[in-house]
C-alpha atoms as a PDB file:
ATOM      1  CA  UNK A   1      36.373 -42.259  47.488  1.00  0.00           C
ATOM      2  CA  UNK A   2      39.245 -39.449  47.594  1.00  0.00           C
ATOM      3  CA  UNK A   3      39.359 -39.114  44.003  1.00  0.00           C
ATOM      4  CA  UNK A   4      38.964 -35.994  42.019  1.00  0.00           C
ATOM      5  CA  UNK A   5      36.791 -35.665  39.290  1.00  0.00           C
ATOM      6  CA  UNK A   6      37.263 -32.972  36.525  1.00  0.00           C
ATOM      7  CA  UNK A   7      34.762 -31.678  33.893  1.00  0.00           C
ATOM      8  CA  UNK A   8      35.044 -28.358  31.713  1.00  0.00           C
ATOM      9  CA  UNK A   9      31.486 -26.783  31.348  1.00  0.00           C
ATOM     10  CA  UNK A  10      30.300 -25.361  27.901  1.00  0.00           C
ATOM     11  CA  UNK A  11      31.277 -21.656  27.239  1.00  0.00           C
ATOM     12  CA  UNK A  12      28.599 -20.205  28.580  1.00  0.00           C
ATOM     13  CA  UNK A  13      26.622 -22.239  32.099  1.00  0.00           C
ATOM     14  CA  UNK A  14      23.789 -20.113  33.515  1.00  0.00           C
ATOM     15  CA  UNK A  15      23.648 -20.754  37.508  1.00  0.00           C
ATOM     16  CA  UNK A  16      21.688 -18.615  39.993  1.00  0.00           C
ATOM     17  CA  UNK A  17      22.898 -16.835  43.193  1.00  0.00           C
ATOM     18  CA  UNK A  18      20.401 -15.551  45.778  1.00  0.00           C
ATOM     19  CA  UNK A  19      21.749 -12.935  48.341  1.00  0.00           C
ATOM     20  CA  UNK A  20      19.973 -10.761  50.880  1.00  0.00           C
ATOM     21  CA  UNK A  21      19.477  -8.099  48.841  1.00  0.00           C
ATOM     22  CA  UNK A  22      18.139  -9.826  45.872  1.00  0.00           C
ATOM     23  CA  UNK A  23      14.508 -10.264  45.266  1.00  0.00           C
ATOM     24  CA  UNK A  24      13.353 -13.980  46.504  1.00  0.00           C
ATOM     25  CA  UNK A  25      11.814 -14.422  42.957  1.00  0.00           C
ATOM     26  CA  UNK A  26      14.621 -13.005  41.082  1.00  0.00           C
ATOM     27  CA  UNK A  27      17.580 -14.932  41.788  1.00  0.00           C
ATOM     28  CA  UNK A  28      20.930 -12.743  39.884  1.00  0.00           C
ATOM     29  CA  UNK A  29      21.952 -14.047  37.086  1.00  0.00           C
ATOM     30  CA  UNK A  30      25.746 -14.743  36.591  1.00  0.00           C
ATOM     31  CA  UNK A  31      27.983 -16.666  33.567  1.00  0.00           C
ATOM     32  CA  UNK A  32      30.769 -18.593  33.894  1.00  0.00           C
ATOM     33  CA  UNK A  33      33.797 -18.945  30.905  1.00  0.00           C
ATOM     34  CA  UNK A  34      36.263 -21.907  31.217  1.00  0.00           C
ATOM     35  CA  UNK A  35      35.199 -22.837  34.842  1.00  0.00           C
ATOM     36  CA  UNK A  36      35.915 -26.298  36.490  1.00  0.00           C
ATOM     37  CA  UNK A  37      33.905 -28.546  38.547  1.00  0.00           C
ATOM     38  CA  UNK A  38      35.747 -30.403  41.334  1.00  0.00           C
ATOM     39  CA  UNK A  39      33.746 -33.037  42.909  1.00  0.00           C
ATOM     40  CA  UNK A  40      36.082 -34.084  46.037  1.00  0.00           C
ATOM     41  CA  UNK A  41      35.181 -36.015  49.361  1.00  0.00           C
ATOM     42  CA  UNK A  42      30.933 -35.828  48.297  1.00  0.00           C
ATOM     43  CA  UNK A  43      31.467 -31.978  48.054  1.00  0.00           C
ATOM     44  CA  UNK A  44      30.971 -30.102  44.732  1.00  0.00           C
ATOM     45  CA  UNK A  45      32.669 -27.266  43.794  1.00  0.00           C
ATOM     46  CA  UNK A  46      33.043 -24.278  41.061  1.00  0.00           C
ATOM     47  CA  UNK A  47      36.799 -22.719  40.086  1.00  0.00           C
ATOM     48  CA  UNK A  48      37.111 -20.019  37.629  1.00  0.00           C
ATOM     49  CA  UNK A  49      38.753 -17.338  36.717  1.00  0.00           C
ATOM     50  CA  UNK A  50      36.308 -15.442  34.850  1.00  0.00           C
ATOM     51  CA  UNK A  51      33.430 -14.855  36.848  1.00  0.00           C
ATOM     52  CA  UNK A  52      31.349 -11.901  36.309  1.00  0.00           C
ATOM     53  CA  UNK A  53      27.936 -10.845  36.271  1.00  0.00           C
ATOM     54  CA  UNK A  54      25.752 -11.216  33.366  1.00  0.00           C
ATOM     55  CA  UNK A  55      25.381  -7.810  31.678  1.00  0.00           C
ATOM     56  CA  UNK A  56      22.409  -7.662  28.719  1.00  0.00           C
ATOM     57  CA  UNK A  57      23.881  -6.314  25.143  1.00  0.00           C
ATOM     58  CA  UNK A  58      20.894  -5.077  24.042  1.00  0.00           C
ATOM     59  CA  UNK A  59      21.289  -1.015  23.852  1.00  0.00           C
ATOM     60  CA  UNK A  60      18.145   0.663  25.223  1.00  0.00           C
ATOM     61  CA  UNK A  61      16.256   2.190  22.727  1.00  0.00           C
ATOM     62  CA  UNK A  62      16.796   6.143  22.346  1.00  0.00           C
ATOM     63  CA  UNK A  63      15.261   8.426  20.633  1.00  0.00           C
ATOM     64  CA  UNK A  64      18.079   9.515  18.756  1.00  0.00           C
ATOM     65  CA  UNK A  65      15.985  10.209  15.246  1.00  0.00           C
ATOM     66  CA  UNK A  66      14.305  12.764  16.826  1.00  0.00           C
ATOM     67  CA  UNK A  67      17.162  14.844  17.810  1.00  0.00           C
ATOM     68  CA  UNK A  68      18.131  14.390  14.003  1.00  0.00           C
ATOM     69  CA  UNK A  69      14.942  15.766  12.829  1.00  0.00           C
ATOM     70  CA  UNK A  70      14.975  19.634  11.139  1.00  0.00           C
ATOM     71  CA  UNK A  71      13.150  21.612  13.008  1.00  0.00           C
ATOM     72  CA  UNK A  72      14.402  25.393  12.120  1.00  0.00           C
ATOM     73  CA  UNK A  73      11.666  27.622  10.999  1.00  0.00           C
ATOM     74  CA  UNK A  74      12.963  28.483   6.941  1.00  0.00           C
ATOM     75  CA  UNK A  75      11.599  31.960   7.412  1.00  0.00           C
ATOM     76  CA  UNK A  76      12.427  32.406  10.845  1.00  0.00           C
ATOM     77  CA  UNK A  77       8.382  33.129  11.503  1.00  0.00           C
ATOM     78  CA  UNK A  78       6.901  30.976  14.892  1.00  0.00           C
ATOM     79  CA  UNK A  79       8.027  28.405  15.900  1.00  0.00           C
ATOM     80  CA  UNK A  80       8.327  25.230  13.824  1.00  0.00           C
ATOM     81  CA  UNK A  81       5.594  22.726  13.563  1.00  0.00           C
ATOM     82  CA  UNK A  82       6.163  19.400  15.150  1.00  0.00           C
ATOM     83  CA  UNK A  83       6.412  16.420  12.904  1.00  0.00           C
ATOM     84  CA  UNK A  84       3.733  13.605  12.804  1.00  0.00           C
ATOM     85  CA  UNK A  85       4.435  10.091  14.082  1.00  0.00           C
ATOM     86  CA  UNK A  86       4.385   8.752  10.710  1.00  0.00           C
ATOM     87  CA  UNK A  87       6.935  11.730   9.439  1.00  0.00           C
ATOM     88  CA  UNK A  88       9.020  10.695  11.934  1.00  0.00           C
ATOM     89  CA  UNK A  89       9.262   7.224  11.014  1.00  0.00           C
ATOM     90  CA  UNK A  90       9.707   8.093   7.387  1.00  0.00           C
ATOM     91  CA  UNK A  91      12.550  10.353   8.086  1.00  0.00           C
ATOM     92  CA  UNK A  92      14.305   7.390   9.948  1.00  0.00           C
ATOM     93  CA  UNK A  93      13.503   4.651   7.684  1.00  0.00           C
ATOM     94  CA  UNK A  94      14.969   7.501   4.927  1.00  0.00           C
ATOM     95  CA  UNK A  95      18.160   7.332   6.936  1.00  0.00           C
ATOM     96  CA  UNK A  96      17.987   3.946   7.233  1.00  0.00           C
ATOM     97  CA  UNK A  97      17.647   3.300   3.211  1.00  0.00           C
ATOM     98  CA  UNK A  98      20.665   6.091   2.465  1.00  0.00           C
ATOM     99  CA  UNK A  99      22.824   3.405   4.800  1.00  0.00           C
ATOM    100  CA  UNK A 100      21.794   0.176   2.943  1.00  0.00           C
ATOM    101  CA  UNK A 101      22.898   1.573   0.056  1.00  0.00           C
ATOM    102  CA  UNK A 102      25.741   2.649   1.143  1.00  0.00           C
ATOM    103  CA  UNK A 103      25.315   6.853   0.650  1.00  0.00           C
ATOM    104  CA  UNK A 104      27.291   9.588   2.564  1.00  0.00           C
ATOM    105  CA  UNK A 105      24.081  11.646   3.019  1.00  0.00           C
ATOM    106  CA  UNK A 106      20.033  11.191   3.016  1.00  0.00           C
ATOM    107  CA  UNK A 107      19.194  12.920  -0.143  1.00  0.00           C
ATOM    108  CA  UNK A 108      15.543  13.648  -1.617  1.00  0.00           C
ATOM    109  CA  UNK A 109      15.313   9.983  -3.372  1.00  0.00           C
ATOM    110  CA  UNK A 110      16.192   8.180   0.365  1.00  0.00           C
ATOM    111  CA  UNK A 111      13.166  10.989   1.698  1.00  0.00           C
ATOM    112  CA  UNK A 112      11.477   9.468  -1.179  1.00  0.00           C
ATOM    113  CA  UNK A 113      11.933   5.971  -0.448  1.00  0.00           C
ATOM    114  CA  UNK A 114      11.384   6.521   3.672  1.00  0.00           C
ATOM    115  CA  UNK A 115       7.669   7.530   2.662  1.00  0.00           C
ATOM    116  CA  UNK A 116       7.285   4.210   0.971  1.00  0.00           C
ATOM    117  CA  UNK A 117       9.275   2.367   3.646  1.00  0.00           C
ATOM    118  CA  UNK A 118       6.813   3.648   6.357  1.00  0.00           C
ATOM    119  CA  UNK A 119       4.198   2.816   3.757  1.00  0.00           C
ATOM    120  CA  UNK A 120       0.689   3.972   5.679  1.00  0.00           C
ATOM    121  CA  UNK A 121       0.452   7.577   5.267  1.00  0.00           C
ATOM    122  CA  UNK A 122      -1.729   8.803   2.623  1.00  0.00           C
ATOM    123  CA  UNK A 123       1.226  10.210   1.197  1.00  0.00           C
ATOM    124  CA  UNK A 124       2.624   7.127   0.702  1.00  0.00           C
ATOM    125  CA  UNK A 125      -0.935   5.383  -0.485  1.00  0.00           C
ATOM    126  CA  UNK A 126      -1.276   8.473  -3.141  1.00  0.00           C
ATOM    127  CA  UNK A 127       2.386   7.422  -4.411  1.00  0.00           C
ATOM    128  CA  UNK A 128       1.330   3.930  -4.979  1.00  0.00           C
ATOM    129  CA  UNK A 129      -1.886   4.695  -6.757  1.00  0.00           C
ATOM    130  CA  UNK A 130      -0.283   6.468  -9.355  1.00  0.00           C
ATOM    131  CA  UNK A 131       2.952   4.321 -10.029  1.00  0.00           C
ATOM    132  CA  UNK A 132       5.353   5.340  -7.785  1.00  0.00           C
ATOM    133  CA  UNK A 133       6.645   2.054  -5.816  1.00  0.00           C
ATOM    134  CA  UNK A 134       9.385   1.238  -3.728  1.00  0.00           C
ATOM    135  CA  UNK A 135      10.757  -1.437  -5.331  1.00  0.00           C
ATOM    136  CA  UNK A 136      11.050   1.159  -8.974  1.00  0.00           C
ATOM    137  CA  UNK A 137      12.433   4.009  -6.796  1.00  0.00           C
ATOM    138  CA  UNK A 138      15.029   1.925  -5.565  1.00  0.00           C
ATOM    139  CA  UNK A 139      15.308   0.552  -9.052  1.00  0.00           C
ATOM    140  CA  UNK A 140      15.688   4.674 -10.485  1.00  0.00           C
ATOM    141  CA  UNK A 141      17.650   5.586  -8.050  1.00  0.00           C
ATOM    142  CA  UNK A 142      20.949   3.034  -8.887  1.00  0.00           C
ATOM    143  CA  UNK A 143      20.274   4.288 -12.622  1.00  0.00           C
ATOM    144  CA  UNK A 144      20.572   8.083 -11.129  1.00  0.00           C
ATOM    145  CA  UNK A 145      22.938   7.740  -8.857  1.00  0.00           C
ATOM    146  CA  UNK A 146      24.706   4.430  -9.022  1.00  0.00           C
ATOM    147  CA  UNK A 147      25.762   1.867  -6.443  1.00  0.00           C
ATOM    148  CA  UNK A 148      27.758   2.854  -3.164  1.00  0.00           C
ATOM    149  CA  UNK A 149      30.745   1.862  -1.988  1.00  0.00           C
ATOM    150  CA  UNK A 150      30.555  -1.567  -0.612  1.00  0.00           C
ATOM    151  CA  UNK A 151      33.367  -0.921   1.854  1.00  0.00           C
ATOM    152  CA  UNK A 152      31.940   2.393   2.997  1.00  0.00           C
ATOM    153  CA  UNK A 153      30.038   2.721   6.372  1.00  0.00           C
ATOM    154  CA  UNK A 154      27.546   5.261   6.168  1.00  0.00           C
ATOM    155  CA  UNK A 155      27.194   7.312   9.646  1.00  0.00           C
ATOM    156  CA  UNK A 156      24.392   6.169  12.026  1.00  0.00           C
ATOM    157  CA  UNK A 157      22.781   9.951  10.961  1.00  0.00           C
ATOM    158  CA  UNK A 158      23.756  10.347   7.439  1.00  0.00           C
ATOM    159  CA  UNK A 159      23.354  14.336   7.149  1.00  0.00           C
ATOM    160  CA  UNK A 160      20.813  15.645   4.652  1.00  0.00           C
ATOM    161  CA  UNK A 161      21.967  16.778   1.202  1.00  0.00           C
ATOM    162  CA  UNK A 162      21.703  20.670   0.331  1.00  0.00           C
ATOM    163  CA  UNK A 163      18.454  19.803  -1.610  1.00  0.00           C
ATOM    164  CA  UNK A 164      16.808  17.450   0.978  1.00  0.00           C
ATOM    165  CA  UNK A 165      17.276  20.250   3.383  1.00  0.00           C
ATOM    166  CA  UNK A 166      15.931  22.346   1.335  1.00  0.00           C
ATOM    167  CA  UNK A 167      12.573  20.485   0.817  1.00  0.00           C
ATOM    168  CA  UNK A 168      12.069  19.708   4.651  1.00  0.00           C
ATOM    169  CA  UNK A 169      12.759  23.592   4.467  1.00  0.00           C
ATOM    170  CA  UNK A 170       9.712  23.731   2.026  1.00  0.00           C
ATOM    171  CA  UNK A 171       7.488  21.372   3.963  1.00  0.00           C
ATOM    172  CA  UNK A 172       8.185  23.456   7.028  1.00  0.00           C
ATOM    173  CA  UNK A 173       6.975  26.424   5.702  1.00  0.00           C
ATOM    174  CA  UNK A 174       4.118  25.393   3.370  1.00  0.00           C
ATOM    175  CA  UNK A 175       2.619  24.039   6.857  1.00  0.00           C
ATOM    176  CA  UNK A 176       3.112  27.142   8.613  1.00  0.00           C
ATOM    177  CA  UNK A 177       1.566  29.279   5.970  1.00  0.00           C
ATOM    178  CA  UNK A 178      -1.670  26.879   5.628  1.00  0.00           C
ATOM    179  CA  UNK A 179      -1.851  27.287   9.453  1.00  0.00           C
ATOM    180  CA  UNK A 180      -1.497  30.672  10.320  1.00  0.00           C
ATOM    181  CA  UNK A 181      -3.819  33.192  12.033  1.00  0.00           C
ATOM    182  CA  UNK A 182      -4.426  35.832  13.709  1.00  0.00           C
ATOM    183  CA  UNK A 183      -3.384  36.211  17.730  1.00  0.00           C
ATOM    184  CA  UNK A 184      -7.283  36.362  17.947  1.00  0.00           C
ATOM    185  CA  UNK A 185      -6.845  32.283  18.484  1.00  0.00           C
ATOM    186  CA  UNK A 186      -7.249  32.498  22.117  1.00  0.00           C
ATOM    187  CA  UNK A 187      -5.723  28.395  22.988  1.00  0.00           C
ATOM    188  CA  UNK A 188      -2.653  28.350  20.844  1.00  0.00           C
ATOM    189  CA  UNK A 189      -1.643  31.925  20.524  1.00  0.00           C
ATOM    190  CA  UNK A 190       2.732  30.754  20.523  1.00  0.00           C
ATOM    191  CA  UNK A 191       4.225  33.608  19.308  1.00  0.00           C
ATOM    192  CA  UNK A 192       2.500  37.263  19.329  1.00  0.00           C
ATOM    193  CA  UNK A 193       5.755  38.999  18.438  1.00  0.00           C
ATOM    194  CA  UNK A 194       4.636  37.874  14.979  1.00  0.00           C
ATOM    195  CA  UNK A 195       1.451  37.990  15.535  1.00  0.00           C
ATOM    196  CA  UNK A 196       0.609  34.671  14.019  1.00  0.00           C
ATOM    197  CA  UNK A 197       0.279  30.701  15.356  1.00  0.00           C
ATOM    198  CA  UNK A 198      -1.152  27.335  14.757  1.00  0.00           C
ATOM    199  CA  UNK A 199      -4.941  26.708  15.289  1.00  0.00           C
ATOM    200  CA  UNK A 200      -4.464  23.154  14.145  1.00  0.00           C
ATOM    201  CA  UNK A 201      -2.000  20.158  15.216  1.00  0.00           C
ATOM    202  CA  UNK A 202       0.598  21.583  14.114  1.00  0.00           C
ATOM    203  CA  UNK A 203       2.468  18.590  12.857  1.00  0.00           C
ATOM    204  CA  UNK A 204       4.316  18.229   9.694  1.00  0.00           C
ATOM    205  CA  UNK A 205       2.949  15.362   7.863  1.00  0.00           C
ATOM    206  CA  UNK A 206       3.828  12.712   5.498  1.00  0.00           C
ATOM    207  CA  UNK A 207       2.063  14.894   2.868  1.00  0.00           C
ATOM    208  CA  UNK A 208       4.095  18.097   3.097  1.00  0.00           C
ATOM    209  CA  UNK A 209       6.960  16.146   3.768  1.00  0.00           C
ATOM    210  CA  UNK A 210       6.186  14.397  -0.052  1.00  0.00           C
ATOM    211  CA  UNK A 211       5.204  18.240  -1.669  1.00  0.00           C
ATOM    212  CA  UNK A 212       8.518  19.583  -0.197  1.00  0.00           C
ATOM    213  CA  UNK A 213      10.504  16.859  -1.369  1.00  0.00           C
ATOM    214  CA  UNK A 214       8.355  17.524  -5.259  1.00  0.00           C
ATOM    215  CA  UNK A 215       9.175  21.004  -5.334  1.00  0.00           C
ATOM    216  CA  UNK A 216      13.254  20.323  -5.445  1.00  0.00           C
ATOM    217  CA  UNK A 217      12.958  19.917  -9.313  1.00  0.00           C
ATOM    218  CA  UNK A 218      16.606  19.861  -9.501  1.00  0.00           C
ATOM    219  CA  UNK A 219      16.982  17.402  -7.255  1.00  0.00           C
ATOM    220  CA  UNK A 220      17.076  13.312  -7.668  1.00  0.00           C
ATOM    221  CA  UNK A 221      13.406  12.764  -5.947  1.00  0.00           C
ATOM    222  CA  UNK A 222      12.016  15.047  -8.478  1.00  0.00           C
ATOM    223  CA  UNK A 223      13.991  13.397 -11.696  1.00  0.00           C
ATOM    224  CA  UNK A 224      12.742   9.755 -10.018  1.00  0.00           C
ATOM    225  CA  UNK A 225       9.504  10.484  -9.921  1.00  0.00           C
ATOM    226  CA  UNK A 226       8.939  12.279 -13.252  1.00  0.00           C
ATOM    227  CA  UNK A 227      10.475   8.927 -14.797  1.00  0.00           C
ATOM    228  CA  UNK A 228       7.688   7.077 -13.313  1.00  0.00           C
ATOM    229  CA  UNK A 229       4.778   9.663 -14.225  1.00  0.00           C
ATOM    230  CA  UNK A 230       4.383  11.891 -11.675  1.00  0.00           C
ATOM    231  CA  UNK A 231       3.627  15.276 -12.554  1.00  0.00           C
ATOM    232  CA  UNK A 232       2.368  18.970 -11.146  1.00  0.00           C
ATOM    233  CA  UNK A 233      -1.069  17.884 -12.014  1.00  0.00           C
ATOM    234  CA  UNK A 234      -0.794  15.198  -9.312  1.00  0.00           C
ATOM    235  CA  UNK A 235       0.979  17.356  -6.921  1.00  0.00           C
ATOM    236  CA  UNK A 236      -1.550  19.445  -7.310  1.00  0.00           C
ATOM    237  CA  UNK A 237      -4.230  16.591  -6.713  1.00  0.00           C
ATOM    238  CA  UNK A 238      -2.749  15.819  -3.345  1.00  0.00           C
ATOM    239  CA  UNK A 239      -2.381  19.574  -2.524  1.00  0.00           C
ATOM    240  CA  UNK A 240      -6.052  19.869  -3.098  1.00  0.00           C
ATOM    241  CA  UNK A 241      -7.040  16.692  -1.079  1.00  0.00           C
ATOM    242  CA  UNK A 242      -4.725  17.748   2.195  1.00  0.00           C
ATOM    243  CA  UNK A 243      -6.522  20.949   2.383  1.00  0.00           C
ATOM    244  CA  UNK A 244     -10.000  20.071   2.450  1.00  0.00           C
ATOM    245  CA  UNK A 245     -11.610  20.456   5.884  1.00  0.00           C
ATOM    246  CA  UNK A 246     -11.518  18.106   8.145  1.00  0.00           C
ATOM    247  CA  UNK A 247      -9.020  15.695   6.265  1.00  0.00           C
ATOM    248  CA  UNK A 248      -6.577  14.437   8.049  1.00  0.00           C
ATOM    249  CA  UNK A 249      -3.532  13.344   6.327  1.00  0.00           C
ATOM    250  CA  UNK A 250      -1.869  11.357   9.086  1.00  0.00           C
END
């Protein structure tokens, strides 16, 4: 029978290909668009015009937060600490929050609301105990600072605000002044033009990050938190408990 048969396929028909240079086990993948089978004389074939290779559209994960992160001494003393795992994830998820609510920059309250994002740093546990939730932050900080613009597309990196910069500033250096010694330290002697480095990990935590943020008391973190009961006696508290020996905050 001489006849010709027609058939469109859906949008999108995976087939496999195996060439010599492909894996036996791995056959390439390719998709076809609009393509027609002809069926002619027993023999089928494939026409189309848009055949291509299948290409994944999943971006590979980079590490982009962590070339966002502040890492300039504020005193210009050492070299700055490195931040924590869970510091790191709270300054993204902080980023992340200033974008869902539509804000230009990360200011102290999305800082503020990245700890409680993150969620398992004693920072963020300490918070929690005494009031300070992210659900009523959130709640604050639309009384503070209102709603943003629905049509506005915050940057992937919204830049810090002048006072969130300034407590990661803070942070930085109340580490490296709990951390300093002599050059007598004989394993992580970094910088004996000053004389000074870090005997311990090093790492800003979720803690300092929280105590930096606390000592902005202009700033919308500080006015947020006040509003829900936290004071300088509690700052204090968690001051005290991060420098006991042998704690480990994160």
């Amino acid at each position: 029978m001489a006849s010709h048969f027609l058939c469109n396929l859906p949008p999108t028909i995976q087939i496999h290909q195996s060439s010599s240079t492909t894996k036996r086990n791995h056959p390439q993948k390719t998709w076809l668009a609009g393509a027609t089978i002809i069926l002619k004389n027993s023999t089928l074939s494939v026409q189309s015009s848009y055949l291509k290779p299948y290409q994944s559209k999943r971006r590979t994960i980079a590490a982009t937060v962590l070339s966002s992160l502040p890492t300039a001494t504020p005193n210009g003393i050492g070299s700055a600490p490195k931040w924590s795992c869970r510091a790191i994830k709270s300054f993204a998820m902080a980023e992340l929050e200033a974008r869902k609510l539509k804000y230009p920059n990360t200011g102290t309250e999305a800082l503020l609301m990245g700890i409680l994002i993150e969620g398992t740093s004693e920072a963020a546990k300490f918070l929690r105990a005494n009031g300070v939730t992210l659900f009523k932050v959130r709640e604050e900080t639309v009384k503070l600072l209102g709603k943003g613009d629905m049509y506005f597309f915050s940057p992937e990196h919204p830049p810090l605000t002048e006072a969130a910069q300034r407590a990661i500033d803070k942070a930085i250096d109340q580490k490296l002044k709990s951390a300093q010694v002599t050059v007598t330290c004989e394993n992580y002697v970094e910088n004996s033009q000053h004389g000074i480095s870090l005997c311990d990990s090093g790492e800003i935590t979720v803690c300092n990050l929280l105590l930096g943020i606390w000592s902005e008391v202009d700033s919308a973190a500080h006015k947020i938190m006040a509003a829900l009961g936290f004071n300088d006696d509690k700052a204090k508290e968690l001051e005290s408990l991060i420098s006991r020996p042998g704690f480990v905050a994160d």
